[in-house]
PDB file of N, CA and C in Angstrom:
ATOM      1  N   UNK A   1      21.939  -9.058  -0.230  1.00  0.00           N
ATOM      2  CA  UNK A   1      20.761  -8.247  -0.420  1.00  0.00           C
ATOM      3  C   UNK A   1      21.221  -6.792  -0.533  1.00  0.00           C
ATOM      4  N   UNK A   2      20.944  -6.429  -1.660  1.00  0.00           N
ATOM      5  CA  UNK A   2      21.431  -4.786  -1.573  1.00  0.00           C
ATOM      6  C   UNK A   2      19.921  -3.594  -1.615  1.00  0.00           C
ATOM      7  N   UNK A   3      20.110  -2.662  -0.517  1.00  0.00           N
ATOM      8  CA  UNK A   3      19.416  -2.111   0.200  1.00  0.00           C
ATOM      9  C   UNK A   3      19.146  -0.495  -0.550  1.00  0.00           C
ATOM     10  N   UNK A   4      18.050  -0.067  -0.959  1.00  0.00           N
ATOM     11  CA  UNK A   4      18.370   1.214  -1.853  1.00  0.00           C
ATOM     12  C   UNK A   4      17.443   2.119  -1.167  1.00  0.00           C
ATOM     13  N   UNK A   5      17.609   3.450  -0.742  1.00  0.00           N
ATOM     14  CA  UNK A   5      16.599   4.209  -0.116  1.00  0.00           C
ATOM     15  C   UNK A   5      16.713   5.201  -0.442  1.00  0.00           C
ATOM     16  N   UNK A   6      15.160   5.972  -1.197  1.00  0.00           N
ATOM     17  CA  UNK A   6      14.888   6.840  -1.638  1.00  0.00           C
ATOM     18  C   UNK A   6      14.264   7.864  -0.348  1.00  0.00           C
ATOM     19  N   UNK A   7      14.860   9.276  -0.340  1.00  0.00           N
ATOM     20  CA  UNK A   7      13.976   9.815   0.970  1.00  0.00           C
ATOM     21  C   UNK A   7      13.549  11.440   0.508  1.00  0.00           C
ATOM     22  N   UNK A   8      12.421  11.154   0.538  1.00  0.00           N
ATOM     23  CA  UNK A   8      11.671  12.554  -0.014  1.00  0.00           C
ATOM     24  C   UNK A   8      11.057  13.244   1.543  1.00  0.00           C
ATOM     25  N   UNK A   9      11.528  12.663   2.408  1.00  0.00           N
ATOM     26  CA  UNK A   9      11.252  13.826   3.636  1.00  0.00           C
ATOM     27  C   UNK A   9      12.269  14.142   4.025  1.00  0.00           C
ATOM     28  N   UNK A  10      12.066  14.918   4.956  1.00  0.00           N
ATOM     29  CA  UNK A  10      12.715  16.138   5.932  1.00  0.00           C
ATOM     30  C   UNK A  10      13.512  15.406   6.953  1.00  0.00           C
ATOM     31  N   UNK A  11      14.319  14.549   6.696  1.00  0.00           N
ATOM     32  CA  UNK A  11      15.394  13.603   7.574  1.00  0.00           C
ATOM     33  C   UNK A  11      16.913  13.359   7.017  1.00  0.00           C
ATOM     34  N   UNK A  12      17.410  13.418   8.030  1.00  0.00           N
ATOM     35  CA  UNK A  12      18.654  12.779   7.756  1.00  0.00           C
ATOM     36  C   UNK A  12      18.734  11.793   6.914  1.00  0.00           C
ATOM     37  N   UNK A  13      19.647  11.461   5.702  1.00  0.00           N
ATOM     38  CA  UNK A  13      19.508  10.716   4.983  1.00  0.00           C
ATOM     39  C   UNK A  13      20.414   9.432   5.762  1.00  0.00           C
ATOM     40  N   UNK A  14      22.105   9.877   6.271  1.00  0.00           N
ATOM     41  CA  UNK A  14      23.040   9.061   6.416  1.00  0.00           C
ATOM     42  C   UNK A  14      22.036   8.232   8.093  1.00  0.00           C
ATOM     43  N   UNK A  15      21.354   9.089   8.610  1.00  0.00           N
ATOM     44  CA  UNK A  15      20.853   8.167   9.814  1.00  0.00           C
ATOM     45  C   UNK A  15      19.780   7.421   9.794  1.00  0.00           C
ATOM     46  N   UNK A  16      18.925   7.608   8.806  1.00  0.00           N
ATOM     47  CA  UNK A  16      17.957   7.270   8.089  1.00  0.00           C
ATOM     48  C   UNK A  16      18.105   5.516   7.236  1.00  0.00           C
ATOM     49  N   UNK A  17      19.315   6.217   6.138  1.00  0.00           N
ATOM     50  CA  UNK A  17      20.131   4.796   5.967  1.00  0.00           C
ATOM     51  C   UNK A  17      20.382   4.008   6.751  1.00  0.00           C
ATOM     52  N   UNK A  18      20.886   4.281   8.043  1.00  0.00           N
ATOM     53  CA  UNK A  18      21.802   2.945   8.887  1.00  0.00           C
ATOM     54  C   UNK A  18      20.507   2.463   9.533  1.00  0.00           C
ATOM     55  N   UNK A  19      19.383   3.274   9.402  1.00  0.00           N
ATOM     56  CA  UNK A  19      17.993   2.872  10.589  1.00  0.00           C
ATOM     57  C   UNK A  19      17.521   1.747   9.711  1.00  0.00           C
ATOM     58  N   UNK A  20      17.686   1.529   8.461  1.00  0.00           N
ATOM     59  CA  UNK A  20      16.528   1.148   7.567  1.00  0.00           C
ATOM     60  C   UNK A  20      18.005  -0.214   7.493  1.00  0.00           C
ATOM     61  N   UNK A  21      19.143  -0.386   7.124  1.00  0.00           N
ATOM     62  CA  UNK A  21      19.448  -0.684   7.099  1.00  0.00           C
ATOM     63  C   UNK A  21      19.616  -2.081   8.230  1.00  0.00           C
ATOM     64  N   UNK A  22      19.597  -1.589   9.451  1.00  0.00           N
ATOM     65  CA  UNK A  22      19.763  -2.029  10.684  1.00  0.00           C
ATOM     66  C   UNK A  22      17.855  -3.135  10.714  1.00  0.00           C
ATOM     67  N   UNK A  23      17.360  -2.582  10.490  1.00  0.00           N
ATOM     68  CA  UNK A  23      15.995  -3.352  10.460  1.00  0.00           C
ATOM     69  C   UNK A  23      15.354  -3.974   9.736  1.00  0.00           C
ATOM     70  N   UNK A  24      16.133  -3.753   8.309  1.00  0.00           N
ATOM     71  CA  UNK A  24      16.209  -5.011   7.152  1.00  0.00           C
ATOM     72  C   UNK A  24      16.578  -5.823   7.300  1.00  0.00           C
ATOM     73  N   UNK A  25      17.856  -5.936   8.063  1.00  0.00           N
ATOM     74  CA  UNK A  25      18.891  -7.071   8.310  1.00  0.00           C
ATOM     75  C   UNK A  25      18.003  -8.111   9.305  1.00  0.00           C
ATOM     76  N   UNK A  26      17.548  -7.112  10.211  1.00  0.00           N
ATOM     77  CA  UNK A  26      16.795  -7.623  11.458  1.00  0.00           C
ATOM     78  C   UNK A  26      15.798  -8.625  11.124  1.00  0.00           C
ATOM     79  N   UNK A  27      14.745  -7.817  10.228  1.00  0.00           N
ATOM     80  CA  UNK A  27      13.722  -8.615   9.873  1.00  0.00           C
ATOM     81  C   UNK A  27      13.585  -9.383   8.852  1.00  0.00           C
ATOM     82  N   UNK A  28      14.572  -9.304   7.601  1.00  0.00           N
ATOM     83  CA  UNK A  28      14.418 -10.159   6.614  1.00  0.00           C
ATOM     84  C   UNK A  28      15.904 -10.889   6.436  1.00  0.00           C
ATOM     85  N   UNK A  29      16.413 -11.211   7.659  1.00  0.00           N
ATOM     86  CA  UNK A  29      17.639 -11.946   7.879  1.00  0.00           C
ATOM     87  C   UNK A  29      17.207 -13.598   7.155  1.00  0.00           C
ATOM     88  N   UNK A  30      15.914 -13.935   7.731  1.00  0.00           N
ATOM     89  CA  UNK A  30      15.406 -15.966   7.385  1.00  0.00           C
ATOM     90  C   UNK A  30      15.486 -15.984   5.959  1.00  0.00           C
ATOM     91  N   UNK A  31      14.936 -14.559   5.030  1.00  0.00           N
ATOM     92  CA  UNK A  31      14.601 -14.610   3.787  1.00  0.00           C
ATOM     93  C   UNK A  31      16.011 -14.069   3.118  1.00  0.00           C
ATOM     94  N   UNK A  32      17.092 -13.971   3.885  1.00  0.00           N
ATOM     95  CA  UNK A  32      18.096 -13.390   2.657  1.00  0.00           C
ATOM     96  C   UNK A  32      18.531 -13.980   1.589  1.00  0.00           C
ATOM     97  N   UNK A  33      18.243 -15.309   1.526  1.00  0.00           N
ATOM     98  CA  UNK A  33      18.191 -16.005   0.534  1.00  0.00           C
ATOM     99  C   UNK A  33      17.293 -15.841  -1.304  1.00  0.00           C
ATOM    100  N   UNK A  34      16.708 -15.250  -0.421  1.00  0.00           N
ATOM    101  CA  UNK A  34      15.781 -15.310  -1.135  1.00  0.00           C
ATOM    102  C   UNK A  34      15.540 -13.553  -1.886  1.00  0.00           C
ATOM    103  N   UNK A  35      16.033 -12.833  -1.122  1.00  0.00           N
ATOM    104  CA  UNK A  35      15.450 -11.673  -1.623  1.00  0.00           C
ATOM    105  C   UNK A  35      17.123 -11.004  -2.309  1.00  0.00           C
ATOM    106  N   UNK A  36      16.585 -10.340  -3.743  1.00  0.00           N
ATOM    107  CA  UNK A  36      17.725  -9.764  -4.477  1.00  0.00           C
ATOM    108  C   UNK A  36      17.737  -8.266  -3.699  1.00  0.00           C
ATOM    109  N   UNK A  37      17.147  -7.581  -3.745  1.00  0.00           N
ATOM    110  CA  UNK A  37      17.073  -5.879  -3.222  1.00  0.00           C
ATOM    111  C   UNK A  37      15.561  -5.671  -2.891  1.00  0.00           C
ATOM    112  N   UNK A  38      15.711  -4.625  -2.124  1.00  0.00           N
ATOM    113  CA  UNK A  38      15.018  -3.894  -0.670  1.00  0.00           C
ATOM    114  C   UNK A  38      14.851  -2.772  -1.620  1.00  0.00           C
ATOM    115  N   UNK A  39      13.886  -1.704  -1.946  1.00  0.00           N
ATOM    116  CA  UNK A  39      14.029  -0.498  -2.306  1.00  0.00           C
ATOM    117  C   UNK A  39      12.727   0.078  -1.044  1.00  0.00           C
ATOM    118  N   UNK A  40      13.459   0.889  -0.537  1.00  0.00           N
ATOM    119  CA  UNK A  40      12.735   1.695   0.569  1.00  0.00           C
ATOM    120  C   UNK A  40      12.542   3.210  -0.312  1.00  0.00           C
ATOM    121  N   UNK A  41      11.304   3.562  -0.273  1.00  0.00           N
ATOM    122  CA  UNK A  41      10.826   5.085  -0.470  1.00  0.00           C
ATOM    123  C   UNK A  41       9.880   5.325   0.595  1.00  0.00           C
ATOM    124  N   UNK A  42      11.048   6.467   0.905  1.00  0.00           N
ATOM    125  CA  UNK A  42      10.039   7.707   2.650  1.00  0.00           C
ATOM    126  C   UNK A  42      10.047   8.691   1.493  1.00  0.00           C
ATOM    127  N   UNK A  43       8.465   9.498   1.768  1.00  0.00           N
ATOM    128  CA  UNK A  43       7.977  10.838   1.457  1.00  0.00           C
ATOM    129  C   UNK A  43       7.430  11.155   2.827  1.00  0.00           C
ATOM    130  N   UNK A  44       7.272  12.908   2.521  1.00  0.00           N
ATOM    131  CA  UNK A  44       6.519  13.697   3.429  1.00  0.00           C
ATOM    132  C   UNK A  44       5.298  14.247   3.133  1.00  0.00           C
ATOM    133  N   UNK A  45       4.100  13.296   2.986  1.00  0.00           N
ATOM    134  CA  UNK A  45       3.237  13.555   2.303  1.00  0.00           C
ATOM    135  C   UNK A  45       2.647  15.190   1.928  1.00  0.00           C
ATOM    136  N   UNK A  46       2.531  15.586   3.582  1.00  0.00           N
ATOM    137  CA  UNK A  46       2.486  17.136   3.596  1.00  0.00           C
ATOM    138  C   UNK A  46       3.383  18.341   3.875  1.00  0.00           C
ATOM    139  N   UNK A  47       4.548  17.755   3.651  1.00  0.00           N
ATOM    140  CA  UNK A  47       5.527  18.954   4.239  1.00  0.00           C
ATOM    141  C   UNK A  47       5.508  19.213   5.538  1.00  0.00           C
ATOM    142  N   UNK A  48       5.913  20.181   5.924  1.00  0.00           N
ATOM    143  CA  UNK A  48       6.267  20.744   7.457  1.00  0.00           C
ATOM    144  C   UNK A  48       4.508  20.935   8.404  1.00  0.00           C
ATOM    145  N   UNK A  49       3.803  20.055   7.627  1.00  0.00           N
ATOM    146  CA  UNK A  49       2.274  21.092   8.633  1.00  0.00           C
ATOM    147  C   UNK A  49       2.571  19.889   9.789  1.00  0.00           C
ATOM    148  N   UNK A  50       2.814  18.706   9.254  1.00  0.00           N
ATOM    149  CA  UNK A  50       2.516  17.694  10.887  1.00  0.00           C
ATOM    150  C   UNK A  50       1.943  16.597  10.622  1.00  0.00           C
ATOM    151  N   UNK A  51       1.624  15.343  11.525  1.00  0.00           N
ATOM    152  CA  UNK A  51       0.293  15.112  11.077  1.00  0.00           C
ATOM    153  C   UNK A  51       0.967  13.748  10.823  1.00  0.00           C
ATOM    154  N   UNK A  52       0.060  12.637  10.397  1.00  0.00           N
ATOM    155  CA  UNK A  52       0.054  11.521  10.467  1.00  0.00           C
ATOM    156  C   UNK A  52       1.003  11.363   8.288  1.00  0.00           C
ATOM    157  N   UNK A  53       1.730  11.898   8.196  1.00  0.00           N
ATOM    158  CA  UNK A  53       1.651  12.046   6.967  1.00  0.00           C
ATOM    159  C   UNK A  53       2.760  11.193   6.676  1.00  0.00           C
ATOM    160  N   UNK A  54       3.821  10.561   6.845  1.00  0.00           N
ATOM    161  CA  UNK A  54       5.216  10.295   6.832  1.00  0.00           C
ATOM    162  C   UNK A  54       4.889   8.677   5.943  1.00  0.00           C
ATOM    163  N   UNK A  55       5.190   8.659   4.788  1.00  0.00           N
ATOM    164  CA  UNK A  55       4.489   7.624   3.736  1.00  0.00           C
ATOM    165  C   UNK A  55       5.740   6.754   3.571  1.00  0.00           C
ATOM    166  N   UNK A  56       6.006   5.277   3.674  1.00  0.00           N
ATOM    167  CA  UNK A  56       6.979   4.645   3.438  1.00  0.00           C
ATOM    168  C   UNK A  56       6.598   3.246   2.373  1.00  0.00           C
ATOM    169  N   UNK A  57       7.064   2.928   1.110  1.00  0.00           N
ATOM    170  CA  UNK A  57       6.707   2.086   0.065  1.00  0.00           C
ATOM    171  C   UNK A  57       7.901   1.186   0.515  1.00  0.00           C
ATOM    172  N   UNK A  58       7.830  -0.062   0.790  1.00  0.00           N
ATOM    173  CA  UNK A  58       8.829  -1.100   0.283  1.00  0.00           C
ATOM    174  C   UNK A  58       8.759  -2.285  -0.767  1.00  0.00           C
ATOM    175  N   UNK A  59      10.004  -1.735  -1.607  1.00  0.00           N
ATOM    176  CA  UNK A  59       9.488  -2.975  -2.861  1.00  0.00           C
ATOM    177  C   UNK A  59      11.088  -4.165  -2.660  1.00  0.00           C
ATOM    178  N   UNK A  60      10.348  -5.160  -2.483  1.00  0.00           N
ATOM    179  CA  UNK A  60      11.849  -6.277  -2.818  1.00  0.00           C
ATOM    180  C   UNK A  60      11.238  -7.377  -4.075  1.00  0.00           C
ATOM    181  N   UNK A  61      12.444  -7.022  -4.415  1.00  0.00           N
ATOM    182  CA  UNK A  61      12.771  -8.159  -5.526  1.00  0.00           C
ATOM    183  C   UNK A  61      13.246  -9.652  -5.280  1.00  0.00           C
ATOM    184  N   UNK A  62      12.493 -10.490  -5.843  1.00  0.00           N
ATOM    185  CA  UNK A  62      13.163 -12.090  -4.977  1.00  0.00           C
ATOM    186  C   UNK A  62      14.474 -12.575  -6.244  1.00  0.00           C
ATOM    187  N   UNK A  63      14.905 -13.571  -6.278  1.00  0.00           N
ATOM    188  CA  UNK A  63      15.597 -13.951  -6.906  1.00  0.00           C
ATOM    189  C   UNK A  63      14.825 -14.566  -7.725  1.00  0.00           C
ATOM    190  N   UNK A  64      13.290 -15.287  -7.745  1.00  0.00           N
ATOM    191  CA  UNK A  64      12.494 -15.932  -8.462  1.00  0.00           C
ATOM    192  C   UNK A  64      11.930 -15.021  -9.749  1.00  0.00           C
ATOM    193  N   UNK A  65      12.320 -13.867  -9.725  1.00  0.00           N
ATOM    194  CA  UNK A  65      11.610 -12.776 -10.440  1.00  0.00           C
ATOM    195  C   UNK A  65      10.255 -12.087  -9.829  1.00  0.00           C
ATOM    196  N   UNK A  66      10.288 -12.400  -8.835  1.00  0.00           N
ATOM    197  CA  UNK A  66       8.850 -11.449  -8.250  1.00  0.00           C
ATOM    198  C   UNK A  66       9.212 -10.412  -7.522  1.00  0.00           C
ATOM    199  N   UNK A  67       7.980  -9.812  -7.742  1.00  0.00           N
ATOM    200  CA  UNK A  67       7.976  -8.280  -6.165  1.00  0.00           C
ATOM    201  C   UNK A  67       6.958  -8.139  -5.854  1.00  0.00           C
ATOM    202  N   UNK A  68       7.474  -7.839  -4.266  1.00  0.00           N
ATOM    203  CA  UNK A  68       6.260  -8.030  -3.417  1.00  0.00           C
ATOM    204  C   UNK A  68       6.447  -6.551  -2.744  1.00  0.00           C
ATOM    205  N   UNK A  69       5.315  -5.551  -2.620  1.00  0.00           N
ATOM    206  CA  UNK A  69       5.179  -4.531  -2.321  1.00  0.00           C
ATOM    207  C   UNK A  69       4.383  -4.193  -1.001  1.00  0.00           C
ATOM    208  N   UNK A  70       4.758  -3.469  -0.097  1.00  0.00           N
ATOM    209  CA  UNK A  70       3.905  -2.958   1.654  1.00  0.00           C
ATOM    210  C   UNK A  70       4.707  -1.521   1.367  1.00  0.00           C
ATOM    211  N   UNK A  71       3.098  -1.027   2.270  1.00  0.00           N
ATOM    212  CA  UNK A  71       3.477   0.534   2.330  1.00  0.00           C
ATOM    213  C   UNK A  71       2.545   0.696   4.021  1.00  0.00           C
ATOM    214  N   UNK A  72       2.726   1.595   4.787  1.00  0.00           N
ATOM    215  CA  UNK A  72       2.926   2.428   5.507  1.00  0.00           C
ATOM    216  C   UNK A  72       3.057   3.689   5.890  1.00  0.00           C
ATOM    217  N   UNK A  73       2.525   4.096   6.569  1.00  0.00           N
ATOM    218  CA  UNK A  73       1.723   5.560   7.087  1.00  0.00           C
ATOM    219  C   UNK A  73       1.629   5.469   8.789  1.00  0.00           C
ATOM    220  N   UNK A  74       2.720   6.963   8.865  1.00  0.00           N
ATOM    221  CA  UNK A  74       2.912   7.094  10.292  1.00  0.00           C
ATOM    222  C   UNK A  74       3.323   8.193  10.694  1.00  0.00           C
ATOM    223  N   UNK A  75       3.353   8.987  11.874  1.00  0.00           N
ATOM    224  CA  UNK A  75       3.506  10.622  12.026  1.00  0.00           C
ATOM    225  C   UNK A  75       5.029  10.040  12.114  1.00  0.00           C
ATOM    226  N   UNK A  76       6.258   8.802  12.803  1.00  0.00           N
ATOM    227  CA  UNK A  76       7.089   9.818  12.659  1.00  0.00           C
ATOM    228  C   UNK A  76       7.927   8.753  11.219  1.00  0.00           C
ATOM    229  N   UNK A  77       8.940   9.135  10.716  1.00  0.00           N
ATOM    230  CA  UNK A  77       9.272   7.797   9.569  1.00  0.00           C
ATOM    231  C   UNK A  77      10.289   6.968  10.340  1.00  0.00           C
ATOM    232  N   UNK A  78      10.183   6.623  11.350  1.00  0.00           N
ATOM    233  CA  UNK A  78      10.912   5.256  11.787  1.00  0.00           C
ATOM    234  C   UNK A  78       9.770   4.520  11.502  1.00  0.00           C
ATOM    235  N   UNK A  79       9.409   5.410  12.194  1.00  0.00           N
ATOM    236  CA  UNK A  79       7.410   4.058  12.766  1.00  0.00           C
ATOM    237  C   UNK A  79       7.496   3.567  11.589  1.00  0.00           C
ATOM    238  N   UNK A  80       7.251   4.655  10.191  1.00  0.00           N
ATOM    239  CA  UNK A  80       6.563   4.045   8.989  1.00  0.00           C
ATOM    240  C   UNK A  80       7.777   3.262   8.159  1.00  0.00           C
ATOM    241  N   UNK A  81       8.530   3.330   8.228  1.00  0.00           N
ATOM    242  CA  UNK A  81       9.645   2.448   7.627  1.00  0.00           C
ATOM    243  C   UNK A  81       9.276   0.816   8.637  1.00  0.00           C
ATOM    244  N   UNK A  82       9.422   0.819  10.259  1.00  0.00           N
ATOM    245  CA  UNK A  82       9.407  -0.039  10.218  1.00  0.00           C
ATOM    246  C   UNK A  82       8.223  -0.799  10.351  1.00  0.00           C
ATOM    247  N   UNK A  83       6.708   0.005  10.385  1.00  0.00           N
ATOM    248  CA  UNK A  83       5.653  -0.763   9.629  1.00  0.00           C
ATOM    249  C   UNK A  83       5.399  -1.864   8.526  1.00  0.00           C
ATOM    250  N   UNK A  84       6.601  -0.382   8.141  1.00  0.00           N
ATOM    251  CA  UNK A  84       6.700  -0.977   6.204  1.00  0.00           C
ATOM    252  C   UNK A  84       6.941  -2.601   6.364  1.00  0.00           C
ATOM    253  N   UNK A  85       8.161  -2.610   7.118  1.00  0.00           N
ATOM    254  CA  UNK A  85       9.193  -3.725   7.022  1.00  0.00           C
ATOM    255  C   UNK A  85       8.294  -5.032   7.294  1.00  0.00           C
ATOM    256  N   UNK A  86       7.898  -4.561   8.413  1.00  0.00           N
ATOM    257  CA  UNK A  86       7.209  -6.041   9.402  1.00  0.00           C
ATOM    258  C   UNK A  86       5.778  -6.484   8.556  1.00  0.00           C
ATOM    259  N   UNK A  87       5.013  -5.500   7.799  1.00  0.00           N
ATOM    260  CA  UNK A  87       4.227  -5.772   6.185  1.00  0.00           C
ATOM    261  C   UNK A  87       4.930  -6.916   5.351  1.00  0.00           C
ATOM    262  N   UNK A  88       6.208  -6.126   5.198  1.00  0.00           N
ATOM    263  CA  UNK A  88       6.603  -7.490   4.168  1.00  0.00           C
ATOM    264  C   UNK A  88       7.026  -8.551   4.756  1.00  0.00           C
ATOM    265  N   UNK A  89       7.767  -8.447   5.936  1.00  0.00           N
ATOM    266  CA  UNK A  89       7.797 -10.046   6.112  1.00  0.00           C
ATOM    267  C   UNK A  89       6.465 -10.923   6.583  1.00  0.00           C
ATOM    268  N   UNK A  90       5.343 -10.166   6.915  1.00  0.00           N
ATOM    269  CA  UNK A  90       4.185 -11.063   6.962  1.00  0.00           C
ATOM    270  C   UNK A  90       4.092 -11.458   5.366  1.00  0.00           C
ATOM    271  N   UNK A  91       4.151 -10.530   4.675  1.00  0.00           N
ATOM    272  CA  UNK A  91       3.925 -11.372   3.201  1.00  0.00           C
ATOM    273  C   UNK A  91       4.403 -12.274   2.654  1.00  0.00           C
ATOM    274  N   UNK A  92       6.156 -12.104   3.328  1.00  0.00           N
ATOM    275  CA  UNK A  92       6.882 -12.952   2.810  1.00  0.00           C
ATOM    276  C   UNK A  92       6.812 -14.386   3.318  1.00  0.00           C
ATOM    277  N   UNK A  93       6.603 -14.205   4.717  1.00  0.00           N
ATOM    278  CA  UNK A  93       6.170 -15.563   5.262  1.00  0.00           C
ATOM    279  C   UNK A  93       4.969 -16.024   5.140  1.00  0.00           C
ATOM    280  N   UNK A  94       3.701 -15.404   4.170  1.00  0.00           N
ATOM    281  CA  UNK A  94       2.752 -16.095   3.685  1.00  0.00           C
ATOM    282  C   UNK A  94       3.023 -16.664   2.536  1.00  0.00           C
ATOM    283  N   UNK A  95       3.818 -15.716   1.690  1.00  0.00           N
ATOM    284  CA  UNK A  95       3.709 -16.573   0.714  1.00  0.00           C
ATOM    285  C   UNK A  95       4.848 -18.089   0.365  1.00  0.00           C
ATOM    286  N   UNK A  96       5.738 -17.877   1.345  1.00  0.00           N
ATOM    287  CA  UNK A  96       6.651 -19.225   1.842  1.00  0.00           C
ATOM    288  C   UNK A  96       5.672 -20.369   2.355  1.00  0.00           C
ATOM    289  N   UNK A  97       4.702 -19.908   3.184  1.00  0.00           N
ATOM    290  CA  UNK A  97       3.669 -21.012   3.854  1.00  0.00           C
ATOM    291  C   UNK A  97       3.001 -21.919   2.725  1.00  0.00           C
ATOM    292  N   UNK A  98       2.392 -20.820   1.599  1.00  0.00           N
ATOM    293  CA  UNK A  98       1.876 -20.815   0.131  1.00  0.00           C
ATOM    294  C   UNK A  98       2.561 -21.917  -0.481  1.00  0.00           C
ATOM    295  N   UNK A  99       3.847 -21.429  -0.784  1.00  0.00           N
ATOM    296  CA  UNK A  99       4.297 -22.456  -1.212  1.00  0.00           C
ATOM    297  C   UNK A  99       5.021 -23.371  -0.917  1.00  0.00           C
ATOM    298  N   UNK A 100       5.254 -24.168   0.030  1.00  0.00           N
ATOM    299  CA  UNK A 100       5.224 -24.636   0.778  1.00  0.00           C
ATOM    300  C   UNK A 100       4.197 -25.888   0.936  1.00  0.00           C
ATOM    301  N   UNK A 101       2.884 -25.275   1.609  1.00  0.00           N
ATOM    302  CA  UNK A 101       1.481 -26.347   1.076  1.00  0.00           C
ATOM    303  C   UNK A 101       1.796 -26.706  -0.082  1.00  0.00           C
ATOM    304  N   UNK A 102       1.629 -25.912  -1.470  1.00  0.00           N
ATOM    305  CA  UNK A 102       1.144 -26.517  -2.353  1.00  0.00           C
ATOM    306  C   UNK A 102       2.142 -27.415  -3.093  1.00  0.00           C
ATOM    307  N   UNK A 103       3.052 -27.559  -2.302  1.00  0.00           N
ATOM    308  CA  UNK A 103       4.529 -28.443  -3.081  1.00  0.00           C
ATOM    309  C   UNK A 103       3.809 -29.683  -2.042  1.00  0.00           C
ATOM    310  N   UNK A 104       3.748 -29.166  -1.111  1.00  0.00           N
ATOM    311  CA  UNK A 104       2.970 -30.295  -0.463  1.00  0.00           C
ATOM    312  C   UNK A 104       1.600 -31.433  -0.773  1.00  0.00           C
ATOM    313  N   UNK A 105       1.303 -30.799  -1.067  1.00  0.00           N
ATOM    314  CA  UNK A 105      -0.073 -31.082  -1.304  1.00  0.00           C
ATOM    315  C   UNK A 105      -0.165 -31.863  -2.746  1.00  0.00           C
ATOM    316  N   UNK A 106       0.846 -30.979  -3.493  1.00  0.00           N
ATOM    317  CA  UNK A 106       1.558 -31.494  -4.954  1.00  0.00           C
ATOM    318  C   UNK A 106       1.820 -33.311  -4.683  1.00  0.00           C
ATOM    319  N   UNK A 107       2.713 -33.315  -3.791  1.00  0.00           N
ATOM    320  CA  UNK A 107       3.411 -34.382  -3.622  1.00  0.00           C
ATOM    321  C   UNK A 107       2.717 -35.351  -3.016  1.00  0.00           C
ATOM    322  N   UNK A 108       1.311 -35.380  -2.329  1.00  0.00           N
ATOM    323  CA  UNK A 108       0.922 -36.214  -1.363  1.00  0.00           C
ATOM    324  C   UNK A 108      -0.184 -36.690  -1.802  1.00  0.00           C
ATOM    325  N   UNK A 109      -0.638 -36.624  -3.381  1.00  0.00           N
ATOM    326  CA  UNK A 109      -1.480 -37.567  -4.476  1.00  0.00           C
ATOM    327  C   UNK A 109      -1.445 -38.156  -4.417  1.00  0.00           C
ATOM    328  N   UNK A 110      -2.023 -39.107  -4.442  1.00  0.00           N
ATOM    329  CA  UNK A 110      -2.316 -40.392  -4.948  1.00  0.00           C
ATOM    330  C   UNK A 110      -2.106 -40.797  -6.317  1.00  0.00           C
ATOM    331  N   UNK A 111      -1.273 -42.002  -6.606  1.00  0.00           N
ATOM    332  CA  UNK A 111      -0.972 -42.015  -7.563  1.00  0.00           C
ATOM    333  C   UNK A 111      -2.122 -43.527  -8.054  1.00  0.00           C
ATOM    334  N   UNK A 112      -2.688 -43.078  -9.134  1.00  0.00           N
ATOM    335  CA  UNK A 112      -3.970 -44.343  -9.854  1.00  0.00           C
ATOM    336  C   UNK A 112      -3.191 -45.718  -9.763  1.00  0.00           C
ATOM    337  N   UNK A 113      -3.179 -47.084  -9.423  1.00  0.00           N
ATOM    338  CA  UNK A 113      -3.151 -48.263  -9.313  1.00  0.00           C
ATOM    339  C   UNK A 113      -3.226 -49.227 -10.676  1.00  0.00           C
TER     340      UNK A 113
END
């Protein structure tokens, strides 16, 4: 899984990296199979005033050709990075459940006599 992070706020980039890094691994360790790249984008929505503003987009790419996108909003950007994160793996583990059933459900027809 290769990990790409864009950072349009007011942070350390190299500590920033190993944070985002460290909690990708964490949380989308079940799905590494599955996922080609992570693109993390932190902005500072408002600059230096304060404030609940710290905006984090995560887009991953699967190996199936899809992307699945969560974003996040938080005063500081750990929070919102790892908002971000724990967004997508609820998605990701819905849409595994998704499919999943319907391979199921596929398979458990009845076949006409």
């Amino acid at each position: 899984m290769r990990i790409d992070l864009l950072n349009r706020a007011n942070v350390d980039d190299h500590d920033q990296l190993g944070f985002v890094q460290r909690q990708a691994r964490l949380l989308l360790d079940r799905f590494r199979g599955r996922v080609r790249t992570l693109k993390v984008r932190v902005a500072d929505q408002n600059g230096p005033k304060g404030g609940c503003d710290q905006h984090c987009l995560v887009t991953v790419e699967l190996f199936d050709g899809r992307t699945i996108r969560s974003a996040a909003r938080a005063v500081a950007v750990a929070e919102a990075i790892d908002q971000a994160l724990r967004k997508l793996v609820r998605l990701l583990a819905e849409q595994t459940r998704r499919g999943v059933s319907r391979r199921r459900g596929r398979n458990l027809r009845l076949q006409p006599a």
